[in-house]
C-alpha atoms as a PDB file:
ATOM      1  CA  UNK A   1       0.000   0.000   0.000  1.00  0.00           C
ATOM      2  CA  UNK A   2       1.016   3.813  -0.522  1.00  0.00           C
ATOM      3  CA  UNK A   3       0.554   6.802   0.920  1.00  0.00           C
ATOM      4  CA  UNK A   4       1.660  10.187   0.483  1.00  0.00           C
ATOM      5  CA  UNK A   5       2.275  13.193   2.248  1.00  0.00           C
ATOM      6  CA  UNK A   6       4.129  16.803   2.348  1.00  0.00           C
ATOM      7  CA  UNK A   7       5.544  15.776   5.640  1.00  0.00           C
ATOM      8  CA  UNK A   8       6.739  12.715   7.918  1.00  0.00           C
ATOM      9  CA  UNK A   9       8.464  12.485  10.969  1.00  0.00           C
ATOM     10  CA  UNK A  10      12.256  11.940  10.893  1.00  0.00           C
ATOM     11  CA  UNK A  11      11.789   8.161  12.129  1.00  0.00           C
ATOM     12  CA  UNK A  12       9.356   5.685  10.526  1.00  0.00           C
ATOM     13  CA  UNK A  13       8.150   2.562  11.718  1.00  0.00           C
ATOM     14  CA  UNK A  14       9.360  -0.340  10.360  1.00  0.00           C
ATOM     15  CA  UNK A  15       6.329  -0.660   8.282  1.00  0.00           C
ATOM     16  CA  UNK A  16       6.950   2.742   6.332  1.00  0.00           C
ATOM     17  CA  UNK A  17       9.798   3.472   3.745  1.00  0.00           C
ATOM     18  CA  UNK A  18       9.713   6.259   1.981  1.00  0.00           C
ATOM     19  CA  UNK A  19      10.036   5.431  -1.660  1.00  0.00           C
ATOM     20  CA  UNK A  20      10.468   9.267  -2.956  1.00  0.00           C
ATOM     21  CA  UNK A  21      10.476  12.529  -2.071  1.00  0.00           C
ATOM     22  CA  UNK A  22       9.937  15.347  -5.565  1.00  0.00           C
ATOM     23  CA  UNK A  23       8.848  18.305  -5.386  1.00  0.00           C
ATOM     24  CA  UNK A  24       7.432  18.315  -1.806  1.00  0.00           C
ATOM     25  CA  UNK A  25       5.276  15.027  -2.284  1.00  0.00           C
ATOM     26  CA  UNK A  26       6.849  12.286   0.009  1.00  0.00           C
ATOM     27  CA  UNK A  27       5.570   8.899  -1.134  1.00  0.00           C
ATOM     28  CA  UNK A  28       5.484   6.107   1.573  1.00  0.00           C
ATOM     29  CA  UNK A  29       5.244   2.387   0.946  1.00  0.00           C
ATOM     30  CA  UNK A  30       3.825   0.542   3.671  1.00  0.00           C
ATOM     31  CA  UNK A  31       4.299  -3.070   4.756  1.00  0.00           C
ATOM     32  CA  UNK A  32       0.720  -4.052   5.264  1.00  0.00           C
ATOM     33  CA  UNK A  33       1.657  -7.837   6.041  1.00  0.00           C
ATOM     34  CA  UNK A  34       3.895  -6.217   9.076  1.00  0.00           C
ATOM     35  CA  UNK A  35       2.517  -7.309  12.354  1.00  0.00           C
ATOM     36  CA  UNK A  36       3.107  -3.385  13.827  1.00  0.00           C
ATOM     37  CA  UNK A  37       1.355  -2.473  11.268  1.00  0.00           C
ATOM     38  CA  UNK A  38      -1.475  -4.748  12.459  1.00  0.00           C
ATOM     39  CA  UNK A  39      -1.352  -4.027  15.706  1.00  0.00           C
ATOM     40  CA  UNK A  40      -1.687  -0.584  14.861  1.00  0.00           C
ATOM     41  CA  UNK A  41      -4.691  -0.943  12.524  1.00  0.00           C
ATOM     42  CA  UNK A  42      -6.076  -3.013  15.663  1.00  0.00           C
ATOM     43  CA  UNK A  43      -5.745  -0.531  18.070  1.00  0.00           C
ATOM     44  CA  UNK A  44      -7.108   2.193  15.713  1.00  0.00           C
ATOM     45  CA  UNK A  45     -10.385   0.001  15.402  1.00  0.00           C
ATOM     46  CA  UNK A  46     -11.062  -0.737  18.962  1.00  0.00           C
ATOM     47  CA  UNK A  47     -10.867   2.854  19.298  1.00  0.00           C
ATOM     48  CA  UNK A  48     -13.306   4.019  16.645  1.00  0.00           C
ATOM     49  CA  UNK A  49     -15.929   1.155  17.995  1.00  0.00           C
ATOM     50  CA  UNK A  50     -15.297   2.982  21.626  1.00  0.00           C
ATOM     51  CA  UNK A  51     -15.973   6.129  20.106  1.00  0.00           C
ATOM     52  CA  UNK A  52     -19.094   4.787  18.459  1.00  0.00           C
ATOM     53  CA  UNK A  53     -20.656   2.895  21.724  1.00  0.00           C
ATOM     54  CA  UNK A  54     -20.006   6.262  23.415  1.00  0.00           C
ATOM     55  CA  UNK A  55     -21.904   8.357  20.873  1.00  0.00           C
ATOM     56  CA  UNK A  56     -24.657   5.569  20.833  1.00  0.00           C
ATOM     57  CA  UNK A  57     -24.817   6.073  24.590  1.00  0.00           C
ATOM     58  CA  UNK A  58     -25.678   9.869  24.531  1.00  0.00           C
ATOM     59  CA  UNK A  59     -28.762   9.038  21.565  1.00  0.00           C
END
């Protein structure tokens, strides 16, 4: 998978290399068969279904 940005941080996770950088555009290639990057994606989800019970709650 790719992604692409104007800016990163100086360290990426092991998951993200940064395949070129012209003209301002960074272009990232990301390992999505990485376990960090799974874990990640995991944690991102529980949160979102958190946020979503919560928001339920106040209907």
């Amino acid at each position: 998978m790719k992604l692409y940005a104007t800016s990163i941080p100086q360290t990426l996770p092991s998951w993200a290399t940064v395949i070129s950088n012209n003209a301002g555009l960074i272009e990232i290639e990301i390992n999505d068969e990485d376990p960090g990057f799974h874990s990640i994606i995991e944690e991102l989800s529980t949160e979102i279904d958190n946020q979503h019970i919560q928001h339920l709650r106040q209907l």
